[in-house]
C-alpha atoms as a PDB file:
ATOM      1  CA  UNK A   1      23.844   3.999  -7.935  1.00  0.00           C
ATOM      2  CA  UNK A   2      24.510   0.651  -6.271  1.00  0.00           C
ATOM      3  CA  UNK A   3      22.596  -2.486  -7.046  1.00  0.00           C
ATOM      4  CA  UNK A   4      21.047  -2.553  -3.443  1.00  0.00           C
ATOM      5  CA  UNK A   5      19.529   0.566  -4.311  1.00  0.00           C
ATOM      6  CA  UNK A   6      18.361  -0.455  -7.796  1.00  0.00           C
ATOM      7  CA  UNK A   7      16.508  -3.321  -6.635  1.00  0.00           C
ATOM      8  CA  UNK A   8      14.392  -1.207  -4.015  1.00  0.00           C
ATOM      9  CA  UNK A   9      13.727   1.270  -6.673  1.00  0.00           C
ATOM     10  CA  UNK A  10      12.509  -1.845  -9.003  1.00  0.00           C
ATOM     11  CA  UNK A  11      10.580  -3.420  -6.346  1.00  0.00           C
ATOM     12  CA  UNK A  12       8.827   0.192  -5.486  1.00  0.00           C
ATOM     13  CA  UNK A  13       8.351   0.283  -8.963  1.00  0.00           C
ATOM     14  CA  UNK A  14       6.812  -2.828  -9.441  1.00  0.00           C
ATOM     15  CA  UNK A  15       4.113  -2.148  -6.066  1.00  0.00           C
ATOM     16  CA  UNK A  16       3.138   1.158  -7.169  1.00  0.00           C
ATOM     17  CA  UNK A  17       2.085  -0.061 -10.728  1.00  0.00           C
ATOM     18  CA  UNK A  18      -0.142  -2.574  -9.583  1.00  0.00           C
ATOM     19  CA  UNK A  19      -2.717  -0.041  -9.849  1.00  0.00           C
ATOM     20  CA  UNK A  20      -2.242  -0.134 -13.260  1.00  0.00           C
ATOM     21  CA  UNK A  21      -3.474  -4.089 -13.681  1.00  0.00           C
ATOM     22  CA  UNK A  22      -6.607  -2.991 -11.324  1.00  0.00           C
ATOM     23  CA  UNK A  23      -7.513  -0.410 -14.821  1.00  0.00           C
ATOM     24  CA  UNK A  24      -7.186  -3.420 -16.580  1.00  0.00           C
ATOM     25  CA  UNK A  25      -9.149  -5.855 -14.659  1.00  0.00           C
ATOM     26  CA  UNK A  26     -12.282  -2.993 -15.261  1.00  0.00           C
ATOM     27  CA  UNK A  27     -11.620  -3.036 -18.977  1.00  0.00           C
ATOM     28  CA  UNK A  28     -11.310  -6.443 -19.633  1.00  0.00           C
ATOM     29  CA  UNK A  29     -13.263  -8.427 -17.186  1.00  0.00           C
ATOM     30  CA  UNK A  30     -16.954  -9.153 -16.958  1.00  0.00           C
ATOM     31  CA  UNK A  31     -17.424  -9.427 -13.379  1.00  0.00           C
ATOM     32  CA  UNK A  32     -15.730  -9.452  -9.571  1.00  0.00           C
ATOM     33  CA  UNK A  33     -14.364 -12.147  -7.994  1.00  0.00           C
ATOM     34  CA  UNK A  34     -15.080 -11.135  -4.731  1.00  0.00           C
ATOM     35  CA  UNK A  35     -13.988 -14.197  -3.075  1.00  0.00           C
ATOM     36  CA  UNK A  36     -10.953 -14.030  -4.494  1.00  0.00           C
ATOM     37  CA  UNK A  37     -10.677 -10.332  -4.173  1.00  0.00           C
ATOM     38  CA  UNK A  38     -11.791 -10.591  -0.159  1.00  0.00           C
ATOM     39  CA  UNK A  39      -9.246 -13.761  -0.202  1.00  0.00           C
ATOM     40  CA  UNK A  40      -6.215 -11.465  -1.655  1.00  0.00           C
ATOM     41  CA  UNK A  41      -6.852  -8.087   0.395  1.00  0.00           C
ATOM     42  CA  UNK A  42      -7.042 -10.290   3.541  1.00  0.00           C
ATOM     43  CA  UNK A  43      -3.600 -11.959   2.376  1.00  0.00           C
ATOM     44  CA  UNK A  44      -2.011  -8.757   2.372  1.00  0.00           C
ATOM     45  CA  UNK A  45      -3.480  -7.612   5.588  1.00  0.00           C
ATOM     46  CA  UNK A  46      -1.839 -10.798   7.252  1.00  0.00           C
ATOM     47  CA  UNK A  47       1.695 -10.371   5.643  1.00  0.00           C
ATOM     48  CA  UNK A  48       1.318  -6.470   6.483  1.00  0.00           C
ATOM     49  CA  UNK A  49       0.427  -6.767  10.073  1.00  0.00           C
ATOM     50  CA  UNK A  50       2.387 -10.273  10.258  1.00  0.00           C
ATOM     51  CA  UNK A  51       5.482  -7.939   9.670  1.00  0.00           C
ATOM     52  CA  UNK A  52       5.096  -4.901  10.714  1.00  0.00           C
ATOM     53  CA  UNK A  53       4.795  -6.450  14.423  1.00  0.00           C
ATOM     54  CA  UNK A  54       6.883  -9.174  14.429  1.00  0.00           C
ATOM     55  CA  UNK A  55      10.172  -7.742  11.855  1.00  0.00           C
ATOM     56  CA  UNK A  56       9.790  -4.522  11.261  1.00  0.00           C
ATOM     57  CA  UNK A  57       8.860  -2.986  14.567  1.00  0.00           C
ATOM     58  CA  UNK A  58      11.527  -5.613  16.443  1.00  0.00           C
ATOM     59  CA  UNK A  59      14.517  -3.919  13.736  1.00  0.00           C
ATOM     60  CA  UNK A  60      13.584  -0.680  14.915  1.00  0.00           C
ATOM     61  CA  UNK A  61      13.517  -1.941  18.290  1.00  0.00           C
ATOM     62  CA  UNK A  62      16.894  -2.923  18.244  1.00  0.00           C
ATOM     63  CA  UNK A  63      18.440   0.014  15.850  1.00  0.00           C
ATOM     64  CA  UNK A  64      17.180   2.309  18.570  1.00  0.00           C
ATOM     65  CA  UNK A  65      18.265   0.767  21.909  1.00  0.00           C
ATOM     66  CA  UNK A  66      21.380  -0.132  20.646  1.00  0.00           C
ATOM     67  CA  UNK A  67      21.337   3.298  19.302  1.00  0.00           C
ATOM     68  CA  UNK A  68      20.012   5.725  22.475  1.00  0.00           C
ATOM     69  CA  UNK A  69      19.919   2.824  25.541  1.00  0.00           C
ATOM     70  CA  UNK A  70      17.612   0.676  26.790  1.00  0.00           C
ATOM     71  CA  UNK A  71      15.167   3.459  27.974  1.00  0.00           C
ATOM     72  CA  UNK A  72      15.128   6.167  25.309  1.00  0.00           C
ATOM     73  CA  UNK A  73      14.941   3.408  22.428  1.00  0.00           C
ATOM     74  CA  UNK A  74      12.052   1.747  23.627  1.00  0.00           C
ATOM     75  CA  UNK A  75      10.257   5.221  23.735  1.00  0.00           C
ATOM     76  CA  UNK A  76      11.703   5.942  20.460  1.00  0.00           C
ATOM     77  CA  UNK A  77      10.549   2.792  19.365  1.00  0.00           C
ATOM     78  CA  UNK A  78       6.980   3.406  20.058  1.00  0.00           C
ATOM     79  CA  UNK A  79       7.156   7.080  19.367  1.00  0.00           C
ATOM     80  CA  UNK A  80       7.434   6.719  15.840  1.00  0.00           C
ATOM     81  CA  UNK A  81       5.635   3.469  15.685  1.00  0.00           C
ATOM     82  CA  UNK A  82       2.659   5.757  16.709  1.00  0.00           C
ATOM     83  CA  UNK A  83       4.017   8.776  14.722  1.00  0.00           C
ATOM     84  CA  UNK A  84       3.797   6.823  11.614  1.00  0.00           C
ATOM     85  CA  UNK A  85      -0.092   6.072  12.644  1.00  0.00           C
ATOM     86  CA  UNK A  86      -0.648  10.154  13.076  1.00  0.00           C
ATOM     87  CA  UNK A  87       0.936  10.500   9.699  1.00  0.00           C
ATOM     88  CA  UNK A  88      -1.128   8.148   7.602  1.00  0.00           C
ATOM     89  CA  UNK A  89      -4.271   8.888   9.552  1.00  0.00           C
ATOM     90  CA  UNK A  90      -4.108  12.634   9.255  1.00  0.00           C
ATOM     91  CA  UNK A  91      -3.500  11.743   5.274  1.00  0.00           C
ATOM     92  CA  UNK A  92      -6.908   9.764   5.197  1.00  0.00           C
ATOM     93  CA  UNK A  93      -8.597  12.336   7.410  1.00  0.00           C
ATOM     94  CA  UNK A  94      -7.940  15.300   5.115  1.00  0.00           C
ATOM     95  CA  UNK A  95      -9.304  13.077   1.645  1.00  0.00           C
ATOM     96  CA  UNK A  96     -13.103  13.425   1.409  1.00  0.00           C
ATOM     97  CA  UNK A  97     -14.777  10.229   2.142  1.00  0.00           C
ATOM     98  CA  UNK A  98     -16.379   9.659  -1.570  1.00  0.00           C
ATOM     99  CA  UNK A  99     -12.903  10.597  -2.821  1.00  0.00           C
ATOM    100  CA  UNK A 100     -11.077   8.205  -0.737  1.00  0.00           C
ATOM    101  CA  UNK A 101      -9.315   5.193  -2.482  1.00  0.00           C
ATOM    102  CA  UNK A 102     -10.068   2.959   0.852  1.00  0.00           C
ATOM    103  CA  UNK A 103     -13.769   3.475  -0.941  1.00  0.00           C
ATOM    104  CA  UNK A 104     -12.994   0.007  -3.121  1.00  0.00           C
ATOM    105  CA  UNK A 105     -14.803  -0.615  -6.409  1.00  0.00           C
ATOM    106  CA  UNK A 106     -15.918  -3.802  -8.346  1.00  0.00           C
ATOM    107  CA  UNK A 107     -15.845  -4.218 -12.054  1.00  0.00           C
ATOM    108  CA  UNK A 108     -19.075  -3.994 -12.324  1.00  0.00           C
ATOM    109  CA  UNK A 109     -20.003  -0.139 -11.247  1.00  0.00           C
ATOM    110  CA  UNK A 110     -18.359  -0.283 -14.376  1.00  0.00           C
ATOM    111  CA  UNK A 111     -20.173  -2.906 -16.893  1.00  0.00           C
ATOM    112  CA  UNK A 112     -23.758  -1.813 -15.098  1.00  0.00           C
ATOM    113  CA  UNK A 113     -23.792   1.600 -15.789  1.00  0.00           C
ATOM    114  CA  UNK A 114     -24.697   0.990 -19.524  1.00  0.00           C
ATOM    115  CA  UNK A 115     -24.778   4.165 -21.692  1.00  0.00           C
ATOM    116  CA  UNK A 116     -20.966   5.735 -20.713  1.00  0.00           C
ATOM    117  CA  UNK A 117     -22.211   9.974 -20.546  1.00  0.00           C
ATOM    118  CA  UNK A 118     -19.877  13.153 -20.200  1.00  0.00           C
ATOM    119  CA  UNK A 119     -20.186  13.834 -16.336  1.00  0.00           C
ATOM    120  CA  UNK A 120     -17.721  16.633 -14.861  1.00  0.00           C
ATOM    121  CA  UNK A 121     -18.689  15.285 -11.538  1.00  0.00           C
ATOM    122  CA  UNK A 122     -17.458  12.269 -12.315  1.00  0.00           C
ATOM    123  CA  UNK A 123     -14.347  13.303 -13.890  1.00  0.00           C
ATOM    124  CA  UNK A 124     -13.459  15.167 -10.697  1.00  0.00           C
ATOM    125  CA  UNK A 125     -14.193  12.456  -8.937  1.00  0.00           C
ATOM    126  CA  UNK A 126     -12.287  10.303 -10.454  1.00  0.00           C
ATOM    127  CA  UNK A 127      -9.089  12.839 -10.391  1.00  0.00           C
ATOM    128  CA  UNK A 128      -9.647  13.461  -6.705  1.00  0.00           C
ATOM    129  CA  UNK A 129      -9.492   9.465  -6.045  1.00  0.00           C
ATOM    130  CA  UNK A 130      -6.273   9.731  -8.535  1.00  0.00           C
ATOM    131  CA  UNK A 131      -4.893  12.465  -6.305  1.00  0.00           C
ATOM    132  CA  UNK A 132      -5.906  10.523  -2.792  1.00  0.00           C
ATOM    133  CA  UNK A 133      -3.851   7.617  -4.061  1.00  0.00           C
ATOM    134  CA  UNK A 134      -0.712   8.816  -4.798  1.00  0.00           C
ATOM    135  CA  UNK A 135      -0.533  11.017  -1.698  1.00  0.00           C
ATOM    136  CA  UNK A 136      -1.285   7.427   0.276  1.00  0.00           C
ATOM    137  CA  UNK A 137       1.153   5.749  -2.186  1.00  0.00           C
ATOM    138  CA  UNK A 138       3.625   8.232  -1.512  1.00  0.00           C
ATOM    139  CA  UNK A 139       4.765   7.057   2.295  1.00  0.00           C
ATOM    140  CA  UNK A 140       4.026   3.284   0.944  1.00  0.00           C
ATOM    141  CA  UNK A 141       7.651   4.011  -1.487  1.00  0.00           C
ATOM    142  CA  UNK A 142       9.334   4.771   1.466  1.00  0.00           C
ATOM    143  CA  UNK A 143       8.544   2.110   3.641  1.00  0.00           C
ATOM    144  CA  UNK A 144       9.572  -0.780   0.331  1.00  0.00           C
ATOM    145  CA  UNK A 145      12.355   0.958  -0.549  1.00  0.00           C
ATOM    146  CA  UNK A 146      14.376   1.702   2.881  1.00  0.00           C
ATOM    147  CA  UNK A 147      12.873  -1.853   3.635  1.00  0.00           C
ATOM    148  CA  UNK A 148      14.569  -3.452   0.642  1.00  0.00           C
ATOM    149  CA  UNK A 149      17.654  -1.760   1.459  1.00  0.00           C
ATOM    150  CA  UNK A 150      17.478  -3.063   4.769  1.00  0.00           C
ATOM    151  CA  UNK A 151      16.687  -6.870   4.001  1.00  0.00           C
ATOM    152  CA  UNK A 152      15.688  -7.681   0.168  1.00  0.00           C
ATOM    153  CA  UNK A 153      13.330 -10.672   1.400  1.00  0.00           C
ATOM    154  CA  UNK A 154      11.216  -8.184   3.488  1.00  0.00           C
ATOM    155  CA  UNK A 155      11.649  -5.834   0.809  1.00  0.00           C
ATOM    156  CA  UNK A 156      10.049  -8.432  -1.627  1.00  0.00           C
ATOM    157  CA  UNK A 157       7.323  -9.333   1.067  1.00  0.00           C
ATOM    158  CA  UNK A 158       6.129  -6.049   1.325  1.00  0.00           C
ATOM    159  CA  UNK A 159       6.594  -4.884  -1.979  1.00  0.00           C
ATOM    160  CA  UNK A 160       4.347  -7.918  -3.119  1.00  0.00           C
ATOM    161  CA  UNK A 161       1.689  -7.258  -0.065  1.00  0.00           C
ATOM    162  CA  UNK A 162       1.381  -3.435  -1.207  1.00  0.00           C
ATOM    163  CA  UNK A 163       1.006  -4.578  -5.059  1.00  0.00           C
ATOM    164  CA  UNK A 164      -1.962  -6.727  -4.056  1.00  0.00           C
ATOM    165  CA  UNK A 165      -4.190  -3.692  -2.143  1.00  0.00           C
ATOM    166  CA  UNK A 166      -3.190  -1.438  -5.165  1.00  0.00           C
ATOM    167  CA  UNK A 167      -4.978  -3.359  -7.630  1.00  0.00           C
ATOM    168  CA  UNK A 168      -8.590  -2.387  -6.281  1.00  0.00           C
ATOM    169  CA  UNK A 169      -6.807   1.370  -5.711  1.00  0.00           C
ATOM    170  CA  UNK A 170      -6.509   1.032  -9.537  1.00  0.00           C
ATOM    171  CA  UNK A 171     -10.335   0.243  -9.998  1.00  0.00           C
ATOM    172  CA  UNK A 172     -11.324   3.030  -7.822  1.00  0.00           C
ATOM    173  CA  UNK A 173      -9.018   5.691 -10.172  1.00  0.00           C
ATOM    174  CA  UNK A 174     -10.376   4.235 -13.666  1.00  0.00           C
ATOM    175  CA  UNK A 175     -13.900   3.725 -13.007  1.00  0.00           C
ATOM    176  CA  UNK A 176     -15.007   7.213 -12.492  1.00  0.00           C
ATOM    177  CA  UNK A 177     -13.146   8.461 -15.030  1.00  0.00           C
ATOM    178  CA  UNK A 178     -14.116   5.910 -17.622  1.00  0.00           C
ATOM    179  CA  UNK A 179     -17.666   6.443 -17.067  1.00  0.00           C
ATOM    180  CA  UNK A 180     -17.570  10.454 -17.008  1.00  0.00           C
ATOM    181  CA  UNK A 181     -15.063  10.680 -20.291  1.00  0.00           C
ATOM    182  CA  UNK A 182     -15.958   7.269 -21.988  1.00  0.00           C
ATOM    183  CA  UNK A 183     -11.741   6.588 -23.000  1.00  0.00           C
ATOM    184  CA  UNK A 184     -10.234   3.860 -21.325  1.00  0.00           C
ATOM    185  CA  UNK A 185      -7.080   5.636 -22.384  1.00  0.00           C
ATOM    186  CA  UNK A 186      -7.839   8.320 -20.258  1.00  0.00           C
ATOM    187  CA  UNK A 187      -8.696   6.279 -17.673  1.00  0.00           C
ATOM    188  CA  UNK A 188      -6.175   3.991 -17.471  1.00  0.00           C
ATOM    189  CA  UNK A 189      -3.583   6.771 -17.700  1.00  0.00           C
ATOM    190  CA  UNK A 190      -4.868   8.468 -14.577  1.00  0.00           C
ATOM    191  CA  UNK A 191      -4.512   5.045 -12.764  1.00  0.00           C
ATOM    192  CA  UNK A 192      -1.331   4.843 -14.102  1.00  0.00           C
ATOM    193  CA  UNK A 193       0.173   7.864 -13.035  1.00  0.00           C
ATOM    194  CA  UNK A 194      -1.315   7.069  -9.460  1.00  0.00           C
ATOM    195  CA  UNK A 195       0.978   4.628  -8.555  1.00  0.00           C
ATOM    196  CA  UNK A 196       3.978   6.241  -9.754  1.00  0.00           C
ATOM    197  CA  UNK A 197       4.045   8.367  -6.455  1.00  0.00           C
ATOM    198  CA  UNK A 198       5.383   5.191  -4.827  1.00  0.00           C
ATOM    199  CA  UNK A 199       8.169   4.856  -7.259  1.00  0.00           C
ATOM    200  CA  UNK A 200       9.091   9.201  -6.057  1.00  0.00           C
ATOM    201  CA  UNK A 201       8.473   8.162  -2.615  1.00  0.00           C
ATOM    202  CA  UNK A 202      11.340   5.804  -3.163  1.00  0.00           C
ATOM    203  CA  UNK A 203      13.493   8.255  -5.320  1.00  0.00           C
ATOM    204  CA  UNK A 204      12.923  11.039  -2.497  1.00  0.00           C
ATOM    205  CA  UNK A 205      14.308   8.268   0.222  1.00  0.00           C
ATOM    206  CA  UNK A 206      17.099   8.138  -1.596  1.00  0.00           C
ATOM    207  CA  UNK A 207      17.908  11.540  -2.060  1.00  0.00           C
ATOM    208  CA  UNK A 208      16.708  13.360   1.260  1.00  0.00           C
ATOM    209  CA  UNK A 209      16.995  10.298   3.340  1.00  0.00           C
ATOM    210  CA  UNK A 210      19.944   8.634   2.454  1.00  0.00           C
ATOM    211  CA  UNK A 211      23.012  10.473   3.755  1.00  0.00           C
ATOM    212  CA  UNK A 212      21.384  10.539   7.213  1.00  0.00           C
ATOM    213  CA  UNK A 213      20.780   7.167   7.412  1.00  0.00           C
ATOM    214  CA  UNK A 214      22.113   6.049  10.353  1.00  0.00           C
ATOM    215  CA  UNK A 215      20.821   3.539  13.158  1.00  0.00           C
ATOM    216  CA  UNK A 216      18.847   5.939  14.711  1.00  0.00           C
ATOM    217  CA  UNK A 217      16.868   7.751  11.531  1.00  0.00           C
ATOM    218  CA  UNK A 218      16.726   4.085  10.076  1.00  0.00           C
ATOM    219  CA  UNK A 219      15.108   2.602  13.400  1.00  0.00           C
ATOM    220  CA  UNK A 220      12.424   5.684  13.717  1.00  0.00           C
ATOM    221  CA  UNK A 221      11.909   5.138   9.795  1.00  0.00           C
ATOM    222  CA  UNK A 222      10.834   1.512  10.230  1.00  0.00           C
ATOM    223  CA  UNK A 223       8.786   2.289  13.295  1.00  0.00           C
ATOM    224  CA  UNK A 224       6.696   4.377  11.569  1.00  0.00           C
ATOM    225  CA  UNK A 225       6.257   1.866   8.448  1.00  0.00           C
ATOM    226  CA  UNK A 226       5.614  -0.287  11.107  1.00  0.00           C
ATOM    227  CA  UNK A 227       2.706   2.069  12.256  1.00  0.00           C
ATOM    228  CA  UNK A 228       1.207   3.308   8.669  1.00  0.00           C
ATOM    229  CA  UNK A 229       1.158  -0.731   7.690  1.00  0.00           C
ATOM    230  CA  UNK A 230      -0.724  -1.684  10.599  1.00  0.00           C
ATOM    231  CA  UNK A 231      -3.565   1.559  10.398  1.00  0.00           C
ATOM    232  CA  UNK A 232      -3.184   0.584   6.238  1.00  0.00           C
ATOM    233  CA  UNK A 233      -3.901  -3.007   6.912  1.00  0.00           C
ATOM    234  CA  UNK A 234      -6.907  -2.337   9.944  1.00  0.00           C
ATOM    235  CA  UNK A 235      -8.472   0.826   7.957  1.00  0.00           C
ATOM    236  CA  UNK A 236      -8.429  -0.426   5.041  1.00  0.00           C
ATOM    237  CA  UNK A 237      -7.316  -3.679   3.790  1.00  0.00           C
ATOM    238  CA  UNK A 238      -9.407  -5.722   5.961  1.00  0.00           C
ATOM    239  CA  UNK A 239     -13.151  -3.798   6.128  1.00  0.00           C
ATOM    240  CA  UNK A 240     -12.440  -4.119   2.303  1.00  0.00           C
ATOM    241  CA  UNK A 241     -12.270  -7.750   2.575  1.00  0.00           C
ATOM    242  CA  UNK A 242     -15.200  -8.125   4.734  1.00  0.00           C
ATOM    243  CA  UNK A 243     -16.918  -6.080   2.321  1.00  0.00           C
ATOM    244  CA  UNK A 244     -16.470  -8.704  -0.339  1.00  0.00           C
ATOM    245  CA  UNK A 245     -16.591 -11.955   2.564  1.00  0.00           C
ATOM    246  CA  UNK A 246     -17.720 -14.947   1.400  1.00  0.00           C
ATOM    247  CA  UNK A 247     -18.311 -16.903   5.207  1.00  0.00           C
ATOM    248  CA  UNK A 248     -14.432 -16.494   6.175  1.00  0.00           C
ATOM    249  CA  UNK A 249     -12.567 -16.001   3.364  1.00  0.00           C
ATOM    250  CA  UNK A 250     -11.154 -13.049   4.562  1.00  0.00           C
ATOM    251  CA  UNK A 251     -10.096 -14.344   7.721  1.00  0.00           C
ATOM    252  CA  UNK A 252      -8.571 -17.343   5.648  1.00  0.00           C
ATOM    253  CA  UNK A 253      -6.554 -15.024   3.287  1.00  0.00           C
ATOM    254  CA  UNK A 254      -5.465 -13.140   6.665  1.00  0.00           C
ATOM    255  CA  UNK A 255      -3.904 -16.519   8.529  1.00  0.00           C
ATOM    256  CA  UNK A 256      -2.492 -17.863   5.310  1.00  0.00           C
ATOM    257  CA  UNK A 257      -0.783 -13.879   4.873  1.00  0.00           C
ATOM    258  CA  UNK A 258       0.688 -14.515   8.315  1.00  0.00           C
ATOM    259  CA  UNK A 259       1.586 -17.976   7.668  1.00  0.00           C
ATOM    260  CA  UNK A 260       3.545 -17.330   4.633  1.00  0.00           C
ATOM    261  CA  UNK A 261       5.509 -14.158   5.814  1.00  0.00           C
ATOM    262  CA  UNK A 262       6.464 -16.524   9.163  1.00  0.00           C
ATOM    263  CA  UNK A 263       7.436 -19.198   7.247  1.00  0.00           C
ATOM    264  CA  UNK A 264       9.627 -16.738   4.492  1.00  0.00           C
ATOM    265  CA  UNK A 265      11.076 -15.469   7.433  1.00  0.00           C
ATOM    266  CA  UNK A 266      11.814 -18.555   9.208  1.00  0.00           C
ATOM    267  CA  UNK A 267      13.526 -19.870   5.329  1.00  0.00           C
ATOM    268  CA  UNK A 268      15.779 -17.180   5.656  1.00  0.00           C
ATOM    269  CA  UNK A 269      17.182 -17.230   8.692  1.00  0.00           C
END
């Protein structure tokens, strides 16, 4: 296995985990920033849209129509920009709403709920969010890892952009489950375990996708992570962040995300 392909695997590592410090931030904190939680989702959404649209999509672009022609690229190019839209929203569609890991939690559902009781209903609920987040997770791998292998520094970007909207994901997983079983153990475990689907989605790449990778599988790949980081980004990052606005914070955190992709971009160059 060659270094290239060690460092995606690290860096798809390192996003999907990130639910793990959101567990944490439950356990060990007493209450929300929500300014600075509306500031960071709205970051991400603004380095996620930033380059899906104006990198990722414009790779794919040119993989394909150097690929296929001027004509049949271009419609590849936007075929699986929008394929990759159909694939993440059909993912969301089929996850009950009050299961859904879009549904974003503060740390104190947690710290108000007093008395911690045995609640099955709770317990499922909290599996079923578990279970909603790796399948979402799961297409996230791919899209850091082939991007990594592709260019590290938009590798890194997104890897980093991913980590920060997994962190509430993590909140979601180990609330439930800490108030229906009463072990943060348990809790944090599930969350845990959760983001390692990004980490397989990654490992999968590399096994199924990797000896076809040529210009035109790698040009309809990034398409589509094109397309699932801007529905990702518009579905959930930023009604999250408007959930937690504080006047325009969110907005802020979205321009300074954009502003700080372009000008990583423009560095390396």
């Amino acid at each position: 296995m060659s270094q290239e392909v060690l460092f995606a695997l690290g860096l798809t590592l390192f996003a999907g985990l990130a639910t793990g410090i959101g567990s944490l931030m439950a356990f060990f904190t007493s209450r929300t920033n929500t300014k600075f939680l509306s500031l960071a989702l709205g970051f991400s959404a603004g380095v996620m849209i930033y380059v899906s649209m104006i990198e990722i999509f414009v790779k794919a672009k040119d993989a394909l129509v150097g690929a296929l022609g001027e004509v049949s690229g271009n419609w590849a190019t936007v075929g699986g920009f929008f394929g990759g839209i159909v694939l993440i929203a059909l993912i969301d569609r089929f996850i009950p709403k009050k299961d859904n890991p879009h549904e974003v939690r503060t740390v104190e559902e947690m710290n108000d709920a007093g008395k911690v009781v045995e609640d099955p209903e709770l317990l499922k609920m909290g599996t079923f969010a578990a279970l909603a987040i790796a399948i979402h997770n799961f297409p996230e791998g791919i899209a850091t890892f082939t991007s990594a292998l592709q260019d590290p520094s938009l590798g890194i970007a997104i890897a980093a952009a991913i980590a920060i909207h997994n962190i509430p994901e993590g909140i979601a997983v180990s609330v439930p489950i800490y108030y229906a079983t009463g072990s943060k153990k348990k809790a944090f475990k599930l969350s845990f375990l959760s983001g390692l689907s990004e980490p397989i989605g990654a490992f999968v790449a590399y096994l199924i996708l990797m000896p076809y990778l040529n210009d035109v599988m790698f040009g309809v790949i990034f398409a589509a992570v094109a397309g699932i980081m801007v529905f990702i980004s518009l579905d959930e990052l930023l009604p999250a962040a408007k959930k937690y606005d504080e006047a325009h914070t969110s907005i802020y955190g979205l321009v300074a995300g954009m502003a700080v992709m372009a000008l990583s971009l423009l560095l390396f160059l």
